[in-house]
C-alpha atoms as a PDB file:
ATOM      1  CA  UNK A   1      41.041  39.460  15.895  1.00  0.00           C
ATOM      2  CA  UNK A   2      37.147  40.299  15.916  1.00  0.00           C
ATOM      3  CA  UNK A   3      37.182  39.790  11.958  1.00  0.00           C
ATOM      4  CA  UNK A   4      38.576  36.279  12.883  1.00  0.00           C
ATOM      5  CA  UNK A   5      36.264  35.355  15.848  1.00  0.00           C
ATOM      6  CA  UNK A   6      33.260  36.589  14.113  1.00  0.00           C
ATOM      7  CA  UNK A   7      34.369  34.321  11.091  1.00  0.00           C
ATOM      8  CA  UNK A   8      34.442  31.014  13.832  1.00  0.00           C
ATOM      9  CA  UNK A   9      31.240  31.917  15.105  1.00  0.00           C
ATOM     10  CA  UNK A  10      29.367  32.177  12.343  1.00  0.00           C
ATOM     11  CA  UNK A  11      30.569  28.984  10.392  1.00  0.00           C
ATOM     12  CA  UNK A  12      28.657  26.346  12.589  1.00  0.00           C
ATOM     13  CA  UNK A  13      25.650  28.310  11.893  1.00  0.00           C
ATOM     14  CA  UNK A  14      25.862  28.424   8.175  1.00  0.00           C
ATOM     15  CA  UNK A  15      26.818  24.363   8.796  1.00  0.00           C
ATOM     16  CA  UNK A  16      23.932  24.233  10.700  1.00  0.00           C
ATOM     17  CA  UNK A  17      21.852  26.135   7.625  1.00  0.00           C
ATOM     18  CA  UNK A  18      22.924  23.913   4.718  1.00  0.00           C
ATOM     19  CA  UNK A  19      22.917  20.634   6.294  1.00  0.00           C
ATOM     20  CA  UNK A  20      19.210  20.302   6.250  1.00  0.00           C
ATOM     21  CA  UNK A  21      19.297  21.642   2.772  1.00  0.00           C
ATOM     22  CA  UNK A  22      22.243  18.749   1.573  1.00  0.00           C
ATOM     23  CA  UNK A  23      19.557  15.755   3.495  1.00  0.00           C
ATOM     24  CA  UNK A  24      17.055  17.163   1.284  1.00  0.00           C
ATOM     25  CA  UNK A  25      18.417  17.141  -1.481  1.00  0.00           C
ATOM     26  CA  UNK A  26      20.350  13.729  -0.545  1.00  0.00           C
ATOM     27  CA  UNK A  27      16.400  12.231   0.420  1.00  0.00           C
ATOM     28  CA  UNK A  28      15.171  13.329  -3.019  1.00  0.00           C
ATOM     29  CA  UNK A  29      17.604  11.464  -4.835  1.00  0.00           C
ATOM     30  CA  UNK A  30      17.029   8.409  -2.803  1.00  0.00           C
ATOM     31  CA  UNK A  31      13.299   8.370  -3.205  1.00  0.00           C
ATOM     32  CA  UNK A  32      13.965   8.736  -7.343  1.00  0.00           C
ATOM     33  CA  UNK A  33      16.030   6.123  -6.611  1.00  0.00           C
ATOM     34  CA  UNK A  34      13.674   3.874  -4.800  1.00  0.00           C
ATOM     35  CA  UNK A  35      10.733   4.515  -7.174  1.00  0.00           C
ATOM     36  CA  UNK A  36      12.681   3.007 -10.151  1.00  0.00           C
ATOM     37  CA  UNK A  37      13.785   0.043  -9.022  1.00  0.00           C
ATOM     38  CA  UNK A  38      12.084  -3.169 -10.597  1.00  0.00           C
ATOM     39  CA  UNK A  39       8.504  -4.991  -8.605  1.00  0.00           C
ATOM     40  CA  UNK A  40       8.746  -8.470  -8.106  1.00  0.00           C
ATOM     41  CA  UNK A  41       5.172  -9.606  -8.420  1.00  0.00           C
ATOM     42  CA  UNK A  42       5.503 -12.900  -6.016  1.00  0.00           C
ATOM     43  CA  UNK A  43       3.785 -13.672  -3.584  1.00  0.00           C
ATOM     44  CA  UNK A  44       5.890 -14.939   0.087  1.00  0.00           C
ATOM     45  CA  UNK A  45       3.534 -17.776   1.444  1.00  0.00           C
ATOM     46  CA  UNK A  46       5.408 -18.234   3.989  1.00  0.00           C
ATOM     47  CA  UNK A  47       4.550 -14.893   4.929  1.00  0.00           C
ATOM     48  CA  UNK A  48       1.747 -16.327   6.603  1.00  0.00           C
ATOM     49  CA  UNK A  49       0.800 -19.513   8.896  1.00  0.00           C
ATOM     50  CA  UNK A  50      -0.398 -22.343   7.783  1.00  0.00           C
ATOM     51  CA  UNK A  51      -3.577 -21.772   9.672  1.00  0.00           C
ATOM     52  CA  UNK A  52      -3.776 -17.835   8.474  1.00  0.00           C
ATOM     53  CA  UNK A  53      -3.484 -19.064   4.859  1.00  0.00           C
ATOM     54  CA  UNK A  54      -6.073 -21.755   5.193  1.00  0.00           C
ATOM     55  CA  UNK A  55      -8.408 -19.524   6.681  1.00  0.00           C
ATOM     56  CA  UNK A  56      -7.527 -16.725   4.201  1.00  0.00           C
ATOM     57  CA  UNK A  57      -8.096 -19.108   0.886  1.00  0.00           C
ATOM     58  CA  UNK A  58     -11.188 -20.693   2.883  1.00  0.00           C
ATOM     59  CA  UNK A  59     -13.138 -18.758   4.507  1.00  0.00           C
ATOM     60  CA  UNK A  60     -11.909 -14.601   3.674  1.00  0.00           C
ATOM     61  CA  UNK A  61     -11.734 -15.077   0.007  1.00  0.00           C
ATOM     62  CA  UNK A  62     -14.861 -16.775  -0.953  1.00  0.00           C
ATOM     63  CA  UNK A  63     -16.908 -14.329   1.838  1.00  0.00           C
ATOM     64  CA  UNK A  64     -15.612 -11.230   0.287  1.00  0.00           C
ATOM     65  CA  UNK A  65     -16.569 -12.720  -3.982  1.00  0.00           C
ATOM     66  CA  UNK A  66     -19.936 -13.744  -2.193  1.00  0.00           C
ATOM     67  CA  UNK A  67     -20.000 -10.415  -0.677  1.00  0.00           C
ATOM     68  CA  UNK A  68     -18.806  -8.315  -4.050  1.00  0.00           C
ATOM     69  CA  UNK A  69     -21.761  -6.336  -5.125  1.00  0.00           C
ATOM     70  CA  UNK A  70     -19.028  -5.263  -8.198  1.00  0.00           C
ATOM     71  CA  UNK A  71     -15.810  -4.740  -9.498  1.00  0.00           C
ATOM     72  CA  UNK A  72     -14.587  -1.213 -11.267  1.00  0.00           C
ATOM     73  CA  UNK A  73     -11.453  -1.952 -13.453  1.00  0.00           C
ATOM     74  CA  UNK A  74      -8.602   1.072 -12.509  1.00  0.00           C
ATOM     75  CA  UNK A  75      -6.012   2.455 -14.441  1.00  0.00           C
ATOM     76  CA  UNK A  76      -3.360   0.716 -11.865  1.00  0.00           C
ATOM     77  CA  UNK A  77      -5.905  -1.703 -10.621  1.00  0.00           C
ATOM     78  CA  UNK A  78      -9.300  -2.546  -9.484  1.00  0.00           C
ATOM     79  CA  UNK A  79     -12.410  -1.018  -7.194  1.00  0.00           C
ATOM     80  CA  UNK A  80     -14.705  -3.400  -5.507  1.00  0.00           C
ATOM     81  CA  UNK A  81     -17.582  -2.307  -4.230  1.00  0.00           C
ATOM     82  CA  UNK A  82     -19.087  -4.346  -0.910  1.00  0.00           C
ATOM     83  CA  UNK A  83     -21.800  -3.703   1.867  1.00  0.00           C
ATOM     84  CA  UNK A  84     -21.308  -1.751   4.737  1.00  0.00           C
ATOM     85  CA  UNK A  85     -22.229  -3.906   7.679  1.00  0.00           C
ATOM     86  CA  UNK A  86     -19.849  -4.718  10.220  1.00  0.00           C
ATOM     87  CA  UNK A  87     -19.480  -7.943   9.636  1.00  0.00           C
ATOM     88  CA  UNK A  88     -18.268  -7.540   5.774  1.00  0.00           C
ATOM     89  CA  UNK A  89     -15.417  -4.528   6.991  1.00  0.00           C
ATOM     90  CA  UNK A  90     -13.939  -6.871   9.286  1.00  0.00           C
ATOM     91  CA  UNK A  91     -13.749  -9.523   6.798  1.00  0.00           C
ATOM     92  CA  UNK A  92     -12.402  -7.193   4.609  1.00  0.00           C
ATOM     93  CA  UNK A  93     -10.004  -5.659   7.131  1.00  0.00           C
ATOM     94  CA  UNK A  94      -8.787  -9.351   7.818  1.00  0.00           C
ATOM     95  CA  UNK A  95      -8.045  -9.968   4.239  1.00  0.00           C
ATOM     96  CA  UNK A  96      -6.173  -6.851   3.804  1.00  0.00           C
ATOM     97  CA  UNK A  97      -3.902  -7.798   6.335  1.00  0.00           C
ATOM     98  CA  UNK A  98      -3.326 -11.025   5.354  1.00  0.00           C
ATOM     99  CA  UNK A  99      -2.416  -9.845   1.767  1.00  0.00           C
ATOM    100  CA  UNK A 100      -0.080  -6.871   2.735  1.00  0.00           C
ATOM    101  CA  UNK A 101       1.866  -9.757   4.219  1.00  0.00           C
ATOM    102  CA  UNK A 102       2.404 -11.913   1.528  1.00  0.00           C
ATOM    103  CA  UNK A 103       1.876  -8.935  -1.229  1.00  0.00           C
ATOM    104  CA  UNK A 104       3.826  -6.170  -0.077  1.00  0.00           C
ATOM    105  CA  UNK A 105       3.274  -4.278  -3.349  1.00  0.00           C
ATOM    106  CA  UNK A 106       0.097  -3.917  -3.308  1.00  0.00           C
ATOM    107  CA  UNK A 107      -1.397  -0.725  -2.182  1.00  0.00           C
ATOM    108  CA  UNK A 108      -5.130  -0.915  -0.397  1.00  0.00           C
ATOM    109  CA  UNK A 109      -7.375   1.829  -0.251  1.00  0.00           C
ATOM    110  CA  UNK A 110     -11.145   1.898   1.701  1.00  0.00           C
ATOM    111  CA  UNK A 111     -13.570   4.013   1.842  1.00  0.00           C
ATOM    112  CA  UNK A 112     -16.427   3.600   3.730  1.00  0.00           C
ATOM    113  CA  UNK A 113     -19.501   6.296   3.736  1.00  0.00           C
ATOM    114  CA  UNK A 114     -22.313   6.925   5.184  1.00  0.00           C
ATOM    115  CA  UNK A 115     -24.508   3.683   6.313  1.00  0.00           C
ATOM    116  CA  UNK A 116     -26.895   3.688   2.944  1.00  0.00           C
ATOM    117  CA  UNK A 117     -23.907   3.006   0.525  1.00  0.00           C
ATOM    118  CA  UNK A 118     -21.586   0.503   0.389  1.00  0.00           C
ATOM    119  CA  UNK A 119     -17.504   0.683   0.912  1.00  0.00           C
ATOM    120  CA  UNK A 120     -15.210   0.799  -1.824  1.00  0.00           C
ATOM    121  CA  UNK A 121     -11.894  -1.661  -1.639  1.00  0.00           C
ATOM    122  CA  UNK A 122      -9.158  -0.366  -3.971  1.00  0.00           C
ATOM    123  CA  UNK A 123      -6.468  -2.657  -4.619  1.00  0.00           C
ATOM    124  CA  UNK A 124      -3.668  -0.684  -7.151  1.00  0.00           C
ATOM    125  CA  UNK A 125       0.551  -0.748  -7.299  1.00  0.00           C
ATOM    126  CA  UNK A 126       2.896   0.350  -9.428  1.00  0.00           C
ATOM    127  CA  UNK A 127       3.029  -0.877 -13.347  1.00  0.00           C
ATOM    128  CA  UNK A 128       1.878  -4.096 -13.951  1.00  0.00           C
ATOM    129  CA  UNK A 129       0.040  -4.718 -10.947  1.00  0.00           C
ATOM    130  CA  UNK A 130      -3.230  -4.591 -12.574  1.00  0.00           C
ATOM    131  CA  UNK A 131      -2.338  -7.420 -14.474  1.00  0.00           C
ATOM    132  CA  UNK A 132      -1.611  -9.696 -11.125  1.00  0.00           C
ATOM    133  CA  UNK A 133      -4.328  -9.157  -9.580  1.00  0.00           C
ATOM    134  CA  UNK A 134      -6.462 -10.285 -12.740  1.00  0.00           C
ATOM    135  CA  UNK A 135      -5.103 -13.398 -12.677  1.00  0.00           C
ATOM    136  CA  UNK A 136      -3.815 -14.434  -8.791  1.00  0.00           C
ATOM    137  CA  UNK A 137      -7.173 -12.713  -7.371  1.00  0.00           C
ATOM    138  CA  UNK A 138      -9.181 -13.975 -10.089  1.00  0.00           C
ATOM    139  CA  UNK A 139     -12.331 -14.704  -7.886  1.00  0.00           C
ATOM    140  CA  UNK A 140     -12.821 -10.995  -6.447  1.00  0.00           C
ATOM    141  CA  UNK A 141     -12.429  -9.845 -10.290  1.00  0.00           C
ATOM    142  CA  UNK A 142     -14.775 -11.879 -11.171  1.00  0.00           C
END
Protein backbone atom coordinates (compact mmCIF):
# COMPACT_ATOMS: atom_id res chain seq x y z
CA UNK A 1 0.00 0.00 0.00
CA UNK A 2 2.85 2.69 0.74
CA UNK A 3 4.68 1.41 -2.56
CA UNK A 4 1.31 2.35 -4.25
CA UNK A 5 0.57 5.74 -2.53
CA UNK A 6 4.06 6.87 -2.89
CA UNK A 7 3.72 5.94 -6.70
CA UNK A 8 0.28 8.51 -6.83
CA UNK A 9 2.06 11.09 -5.14
CA UNK A 10 4.85 11.40 -6.95
CA UNK A 11 3.34 11.25 -10.58
CA UNK A 12 1.79 14.86 -10.59
CA UNK A 13 5.13 16.04 -9.68
CA UNK A 14 7.09 14.41 -12.40
CA UNK A 15 3.83 15.84 -14.66
CA UNK A 16 4.48 18.91 -13.19
CA UNK A 17 8.52 18.48 -14.14
CA UNK A 18 8.17 17.60 -17.84
CA UNK A 19 5.42 19.78 -18.82
CA UNK A 20 7.51 22.86 -18.91
CA UNK A 21 10.13 20.83 -20.64
CA UNK A 22 7.32 19.44 -23.58
CA UNK A 23 6.18 23.73 -23.99
CA UNK A 24 9.72 24.20 -24.61
CA UNK A 25 10.38 22.09 -26.76
CA UNK A 26 6.73 22.56 -28.40
CA UNK A 27 7.75 26.77 -28.49
CA UNK A 28 11.00 25.92 -30.28
CA UNK A 29 9.43 24.20 -32.99
CA UNK A 30 6.92 26.89 -33.45
CA UNK A 31 9.39 29.71 -33.62
CA UNK A 32 11.44 27.45 -36.50
CA UNK A 33 8.28 27.35 -37.77
CA UNK A 34 7.44 30.98 -37.80
CA UNK A 35 10.89 32.10 -39.02
CA UNK A 36 10.45 30.16 -42.34
CA UNK A 37 7.46 31.14 -43.50
CA UNK A 38 7.50 33.44 -46.72
CA UNK A 39 7.55 37.90 -46.27
CA UNK A 40 5.13 39.57 -48.21
CA UNK A 41 6.82 42.83 -49.04
CA UNK A 42 3.41 45.06 -49.43
CA UNK A 43 2.69 47.70 -48.04
CA UNK A 44 -1.32 48.03 -46.22
CA UNK A 45 -2.26 51.77 -46.97
CA UNK A 46 -5.05 51.47 -45.45
CA UNK A 47 -3.12 50.90 -42.50
CA UNK A 48 -3.14 54.43 -42.07
CA UNK A 49 -5.65 57.58 -42.41
CA UNK A 50 -5.95 59.47 -45.06
CA UNK A 51 -4.71 62.43 -43.13
CA UNK A 52 -1.67 60.24 -41.41
CA UNK A 53 -0.58 59.23 -44.95
CA UNK A 54 -0.74 62.70 -46.36
CA UNK A 55 1.16 64.04 -43.67
CA UNK A 56 3.59 61.06 -43.71
CA UNK A 57 4.36 61.41 -47.75
CA UNK A 58 4.25 65.37 -47.16
CA UNK A 59 5.67 66.60 -44.58
CA UNK A 60 7.77 63.31 -42.51
CA UNK A 61 9.38 62.02 -45.58
CA UNK A 62 10.83 64.95 -47.28
CA UNK A 63 11.97 66.44 -43.48
CA UNK A 64 13.81 63.34 -42.66
CA UNK A 65 15.86 63.21 -46.80
CA UNK A 66 16.35 67.04 -45.98
CA UNK A 67 17.48 66.06 -42.65
CA UNK A 68 19.80 62.83 -43.84
CA UNK A 69 23.33 63.82 -43.21
CA UNK A 70 23.95 59.98 -44.92
CA UNK A 71 23.00 56.69 -45.69
CA UNK A 72 25.25 53.36 -44.74
CA UNK A 73 24.10 50.41 -47.01
CA UNK A 74 23.60 47.05 -44.43
CA UNK A 75 23.86 43.61 -45.08
CA UNK A 76 19.84 43.32 -44.42
CA UNK A 77 19.32 46.96 -44.97
CA UNK A 78 20.29 50.49 -44.52
CA UNK A 79 21.82 53.08 -41.66
CA UNK A 80 20.93 56.67 -41.87
CA UNK A 81 22.61 58.91 -40.06
CA UNK A 82 20.55 62.33 -38.85
CA UNK A 83 21.06 65.21 -36.23
CA UNK A 84 20.32 64.97 -32.81
CA UNK A 85 18.04 67.84 -31.98
CA UNK A 86 14.74 67.31 -30.72
CA UNK A 87 12.98 68.35 -33.31
CA UNK A 88 14.57 65.74 -35.99
CA UNK A 89 13.91 62.49 -33.21
CA UNK A 90 10.41 63.31 -33.11
CA UNK A 91 10.12 63.50 -36.73
CA UNK A 92 11.83 60.49 -36.90
CA UNK A 93 9.88 58.80 -34.10
CA UNK A 94 6.64 59.87 -36.08
CA UNK A 95 7.78 58.24 -39.20
CA UNK A 96 8.67 55.09 -37.55
CA UNK A 97 5.36 54.70 -36.38
CA UNK A 98 3.68 55.43 -39.27
CA UNK A 99 5.76 52.79 -41.22
CA UNK A 100 5.53 49.87 -38.64
CA UNK A 101 1.87 50.28 -39.52
CA UNK A 102 1.76 49.88 -42.98
CA UNK A 103 5.30 47.82 -43.06
CA UNK A 104 5.08 45.39 -40.45
CA UNK A 105 8.29 43.68 -41.63
CA UNK A 106 10.41 46.03 -41.22
CA UNK A 107 12.55 46.11 -38.20
CA UNK A 108 13.74 49.83 -36.82
CA UNK A 109 16.61 50.34 -34.80
CA UNK A 110 17.89 54.02 -33.12
CA UNK A 111 20.51 54.98 -31.51
CA UNK A 112 20.98 58.15 -30.24
CA UNK A 113 24.41 59.29 -28.32
CA UNK A 114 25.69 61.76 -26.70
CA UNK A 115 24.55 65.48 -27.89
CA UNK A 116 27.84 66.10 -30.31
CA UNK A 117 26.94 63.15 -32.71
CA UNK A 118 24.16 62.46 -34.56
CA UNK A 119 21.49 59.34 -34.23
CA UNK A 120 21.65 56.44 -36.31
CA UNK A 121 18.11 55.07 -37.95
CA UNK A 122 18.46 51.40 -38.96
CA UNK A 123 15.85 50.13 -41.08
CA UNK A 124 16.66 46.01 -41.80
CA UNK A 125 14.13 42.65 -42.14
CA UNK A 126 14.49 39.46 -43.11
CA UNK A 127 15.84 38.47 -46.87
CA UNK A 128 15.01 40.70 -49.39
CA UNK A 129 14.14 43.59 -47.47
CA UNK A 130 17.09 45.50 -48.46
CA UNK A 131 15.95 45.44 -51.79
CA UNK A 132 12.37 47.22 -50.82
CA UNK A 133 13.50 49.69 -49.19
CA UNK A 134 15.87 50.73 -52.20
CA UNK A 135 13.21 51.18 -54.27
CA UNK A 136 9.72 52.12 -52.10
CA UNK A 137 11.98 54.49 -49.75
CA UNK A 138 13.96 55.66 -52.53
CA UNK A 139 14.26 59.33 -51.22
CA UNK A 140 15.91 58.48 -47.67
CA UNK A 141 18.43 56.17 -49.81
CA UNK A 142 19.16 58.67 -51.71
Amino acid sequence: MKRILLTAMTLPIMTMTLHPALQAQAQAQTSTVATTKPVVFACDMRAMTSAQRKRHSEVLSPALKSARLSTSELRDGYAFQFPSDAKTFATMSEWIGNERLCCPFFEFDVHVGDATGPMTLRITGPEGVKQFIRAELSELVG
